[in-house]
N, C-alpha and C. Protein backbone atom coordinates (compact mmCIF):
# COMPACT_ATOMS: atom_id res chain seq x y z
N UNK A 1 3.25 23.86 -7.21
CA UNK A 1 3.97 23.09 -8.21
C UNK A 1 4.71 21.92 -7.56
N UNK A 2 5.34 21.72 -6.34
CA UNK A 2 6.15 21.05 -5.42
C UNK A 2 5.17 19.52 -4.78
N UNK A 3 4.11 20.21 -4.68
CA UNK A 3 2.88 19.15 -4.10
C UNK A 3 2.10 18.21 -5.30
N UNK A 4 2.22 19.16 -6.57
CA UNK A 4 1.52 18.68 -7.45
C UNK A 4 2.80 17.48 -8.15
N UNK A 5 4.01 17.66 -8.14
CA UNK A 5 5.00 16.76 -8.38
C UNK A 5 5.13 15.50 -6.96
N UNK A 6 4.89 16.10 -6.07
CA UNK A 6 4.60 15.14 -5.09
C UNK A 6 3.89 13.82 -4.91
N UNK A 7 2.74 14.41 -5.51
CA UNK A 7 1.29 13.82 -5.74
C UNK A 7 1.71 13.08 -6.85
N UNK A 8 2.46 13.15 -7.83
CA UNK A 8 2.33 12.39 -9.01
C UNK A 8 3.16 11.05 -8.43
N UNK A 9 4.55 11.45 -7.83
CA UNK A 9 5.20 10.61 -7.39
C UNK A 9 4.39 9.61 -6.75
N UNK A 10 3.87 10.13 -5.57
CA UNK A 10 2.76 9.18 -4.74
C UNK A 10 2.11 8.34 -5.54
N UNK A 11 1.41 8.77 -6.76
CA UNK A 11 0.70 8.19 -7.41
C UNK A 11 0.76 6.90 -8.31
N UNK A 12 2.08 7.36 -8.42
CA UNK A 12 3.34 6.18 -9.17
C UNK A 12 3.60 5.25 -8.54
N UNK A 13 4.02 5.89 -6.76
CA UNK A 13 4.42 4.67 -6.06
C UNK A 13 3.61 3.48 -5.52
N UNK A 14 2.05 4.14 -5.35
CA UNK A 14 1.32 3.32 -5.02
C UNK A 14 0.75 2.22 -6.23
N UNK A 15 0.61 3.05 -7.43
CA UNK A 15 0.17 1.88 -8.59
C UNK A 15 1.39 1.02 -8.27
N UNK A 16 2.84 1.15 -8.53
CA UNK A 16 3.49 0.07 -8.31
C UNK A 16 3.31 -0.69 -7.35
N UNK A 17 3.26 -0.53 -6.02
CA UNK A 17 2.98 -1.09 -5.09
C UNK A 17 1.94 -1.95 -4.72
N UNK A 18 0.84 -1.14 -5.00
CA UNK A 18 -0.47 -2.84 -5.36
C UNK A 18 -0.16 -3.24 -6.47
N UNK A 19 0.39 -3.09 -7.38
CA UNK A 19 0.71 -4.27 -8.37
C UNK A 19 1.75 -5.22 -7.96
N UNK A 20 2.47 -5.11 -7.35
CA UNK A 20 3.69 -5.91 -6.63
C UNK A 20 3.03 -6.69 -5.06
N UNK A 21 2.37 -6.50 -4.72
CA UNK A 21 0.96 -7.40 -3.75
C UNK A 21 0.90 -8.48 -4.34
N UNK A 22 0.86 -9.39 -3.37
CA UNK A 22 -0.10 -10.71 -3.84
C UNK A 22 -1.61 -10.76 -3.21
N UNK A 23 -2.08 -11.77 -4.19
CA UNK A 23 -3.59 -11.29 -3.41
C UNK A 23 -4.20 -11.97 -2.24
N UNK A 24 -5.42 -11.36 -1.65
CA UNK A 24 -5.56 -11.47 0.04
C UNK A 24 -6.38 -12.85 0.45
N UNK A 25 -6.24 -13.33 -0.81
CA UNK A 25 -7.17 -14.70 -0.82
C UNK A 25 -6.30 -15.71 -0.76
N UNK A 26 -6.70 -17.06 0.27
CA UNK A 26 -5.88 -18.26 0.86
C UNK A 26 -5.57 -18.74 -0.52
N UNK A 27 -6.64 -19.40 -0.82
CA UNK A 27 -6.88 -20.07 -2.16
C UNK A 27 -7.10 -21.70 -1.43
N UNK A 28 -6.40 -22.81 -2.11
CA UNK A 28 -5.86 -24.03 -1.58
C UNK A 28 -5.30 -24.14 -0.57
N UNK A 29 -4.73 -23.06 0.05
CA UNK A 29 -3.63 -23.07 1.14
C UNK A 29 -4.39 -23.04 2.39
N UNK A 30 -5.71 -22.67 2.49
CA UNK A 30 -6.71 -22.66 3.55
C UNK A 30 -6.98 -23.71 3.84
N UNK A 31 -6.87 -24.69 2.67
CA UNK A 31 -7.86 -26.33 3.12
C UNK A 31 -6.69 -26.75 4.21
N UNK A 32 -5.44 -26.71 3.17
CA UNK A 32 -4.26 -27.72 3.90
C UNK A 32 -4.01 -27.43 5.22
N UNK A 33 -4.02 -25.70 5.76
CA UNK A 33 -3.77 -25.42 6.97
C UNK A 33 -2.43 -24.18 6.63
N UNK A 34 -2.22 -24.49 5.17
CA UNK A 34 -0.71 -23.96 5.02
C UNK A 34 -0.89 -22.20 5.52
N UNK A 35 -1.67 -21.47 5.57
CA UNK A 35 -1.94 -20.19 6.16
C UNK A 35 -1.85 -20.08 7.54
N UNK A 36 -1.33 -21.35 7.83
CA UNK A 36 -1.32 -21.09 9.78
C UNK A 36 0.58 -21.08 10.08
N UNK A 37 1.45 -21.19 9.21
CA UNK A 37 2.34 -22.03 9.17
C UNK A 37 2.81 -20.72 9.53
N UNK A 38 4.43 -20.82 9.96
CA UNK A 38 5.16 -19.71 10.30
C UNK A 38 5.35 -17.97 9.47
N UNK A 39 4.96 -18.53 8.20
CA UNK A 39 4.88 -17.50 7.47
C UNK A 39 3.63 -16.99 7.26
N UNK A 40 3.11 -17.44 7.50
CA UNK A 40 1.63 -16.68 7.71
C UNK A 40 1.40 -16.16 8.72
N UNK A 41 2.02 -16.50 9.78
CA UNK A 41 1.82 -15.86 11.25
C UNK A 41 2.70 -14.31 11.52
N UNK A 42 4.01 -14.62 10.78
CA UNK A 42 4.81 -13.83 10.75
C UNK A 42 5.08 -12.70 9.28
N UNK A 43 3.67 -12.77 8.95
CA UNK A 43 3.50 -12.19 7.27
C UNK A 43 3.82 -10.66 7.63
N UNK A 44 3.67 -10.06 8.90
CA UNK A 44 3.89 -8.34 9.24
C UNK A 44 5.03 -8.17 9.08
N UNK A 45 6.07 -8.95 9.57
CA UNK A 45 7.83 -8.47 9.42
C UNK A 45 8.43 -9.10 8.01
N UNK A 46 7.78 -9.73 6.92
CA UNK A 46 8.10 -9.81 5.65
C UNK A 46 7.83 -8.77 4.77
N UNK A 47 8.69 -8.61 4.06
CA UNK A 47 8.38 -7.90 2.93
C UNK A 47 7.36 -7.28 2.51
N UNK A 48 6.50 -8.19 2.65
CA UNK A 48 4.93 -8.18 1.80
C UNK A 48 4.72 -7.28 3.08
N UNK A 49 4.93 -7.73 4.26
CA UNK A 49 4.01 -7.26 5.26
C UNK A 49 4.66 -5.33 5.41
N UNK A 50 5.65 -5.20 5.10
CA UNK A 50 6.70 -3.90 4.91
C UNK A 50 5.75 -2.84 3.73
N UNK A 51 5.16 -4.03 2.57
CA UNK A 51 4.99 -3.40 1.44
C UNK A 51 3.40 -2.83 2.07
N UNK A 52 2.31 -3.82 2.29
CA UNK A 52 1.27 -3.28 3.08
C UNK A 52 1.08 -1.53 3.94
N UNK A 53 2.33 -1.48 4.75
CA UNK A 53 1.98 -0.67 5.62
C UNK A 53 2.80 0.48 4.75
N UNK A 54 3.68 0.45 3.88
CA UNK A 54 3.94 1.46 3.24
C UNK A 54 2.73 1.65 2.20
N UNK A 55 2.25 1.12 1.66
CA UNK A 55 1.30 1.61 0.72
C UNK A 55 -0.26 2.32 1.66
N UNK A 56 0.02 2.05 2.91
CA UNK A 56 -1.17 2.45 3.78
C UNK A 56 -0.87 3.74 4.46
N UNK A 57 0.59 4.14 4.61
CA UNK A 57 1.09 5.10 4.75
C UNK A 57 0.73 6.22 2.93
N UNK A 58 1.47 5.68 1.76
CA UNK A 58 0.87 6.18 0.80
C UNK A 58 -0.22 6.88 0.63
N UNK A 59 -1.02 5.73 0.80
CA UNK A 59 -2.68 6.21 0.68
C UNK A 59 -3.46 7.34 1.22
N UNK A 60 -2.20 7.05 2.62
CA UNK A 60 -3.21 8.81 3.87
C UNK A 60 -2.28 9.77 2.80
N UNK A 61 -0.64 9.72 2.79
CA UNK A 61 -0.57 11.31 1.99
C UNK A 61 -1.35 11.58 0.62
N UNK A 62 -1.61 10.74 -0.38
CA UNK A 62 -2.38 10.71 -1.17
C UNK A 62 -3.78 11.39 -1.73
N UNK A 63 -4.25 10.83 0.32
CA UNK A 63 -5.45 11.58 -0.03
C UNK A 63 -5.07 13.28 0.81
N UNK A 64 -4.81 12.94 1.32
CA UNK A 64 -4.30 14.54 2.08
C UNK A 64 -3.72 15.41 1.09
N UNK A 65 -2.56 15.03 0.06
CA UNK A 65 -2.42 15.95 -0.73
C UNK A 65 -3.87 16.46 -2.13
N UNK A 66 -4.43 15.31 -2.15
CA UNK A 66 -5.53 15.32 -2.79
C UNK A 66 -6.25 16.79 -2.14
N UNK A 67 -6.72 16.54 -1.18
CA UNK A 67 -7.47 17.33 -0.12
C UNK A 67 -6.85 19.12 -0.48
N UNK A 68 -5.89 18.61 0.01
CA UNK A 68 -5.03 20.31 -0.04
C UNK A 68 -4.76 20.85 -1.88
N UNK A 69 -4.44 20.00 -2.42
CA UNK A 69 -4.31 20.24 -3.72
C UNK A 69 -5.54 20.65 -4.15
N UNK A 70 -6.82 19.90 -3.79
CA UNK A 70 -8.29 20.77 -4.41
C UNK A 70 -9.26 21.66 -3.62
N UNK A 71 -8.45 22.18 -2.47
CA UNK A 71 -8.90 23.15 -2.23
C UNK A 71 -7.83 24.18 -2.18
N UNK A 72 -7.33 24.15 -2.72
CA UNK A 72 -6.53 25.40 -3.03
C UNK A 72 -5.76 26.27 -2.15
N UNK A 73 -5.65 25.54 -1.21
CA UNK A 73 -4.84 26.00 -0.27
C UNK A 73 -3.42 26.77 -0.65
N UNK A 74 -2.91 25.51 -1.24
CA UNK A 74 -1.69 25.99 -1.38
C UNK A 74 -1.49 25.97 -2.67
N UNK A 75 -0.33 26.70 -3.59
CA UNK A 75 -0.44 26.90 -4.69
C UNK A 75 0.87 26.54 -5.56
């Protein structure tokens, strides 16, 4: 019951979380160069870059509770 409330949470946090992403495409900003600029270099210690590795963290318990939740391990 503890894992299966777990799992929902997870589930919640990650839909929010790629919805709060911007997307992985330059667009215009490729022609100008603007993707080379300080913030693009330094996109890992922003926010965005914070939000990435938590939702990649997400994703492994996600599927791990997935895993354990359908095989019945635990109950």
């Amino acid at each position: 019951m503890i894992l299966t409330i777990l799992f929902v949470i997870i589930c919640v946090a990650l839909v929010v979380l790629v919805l709060m992403q911007e997307g992985k495409s330059d667009g215009l900003g490729a022609i100008s160069g603007a993707a080379e600029s300080y913030w693009g270099k330094n996109k890992g210690r922003s926010m965005e870059g914070r939000m990435v590795k938590i939702t990649t963290y997400l994703a492994v318990a996600f599927i791990v509770l997935a895993l354990l939740l359908n095989l019945n391990i635990i109950k």
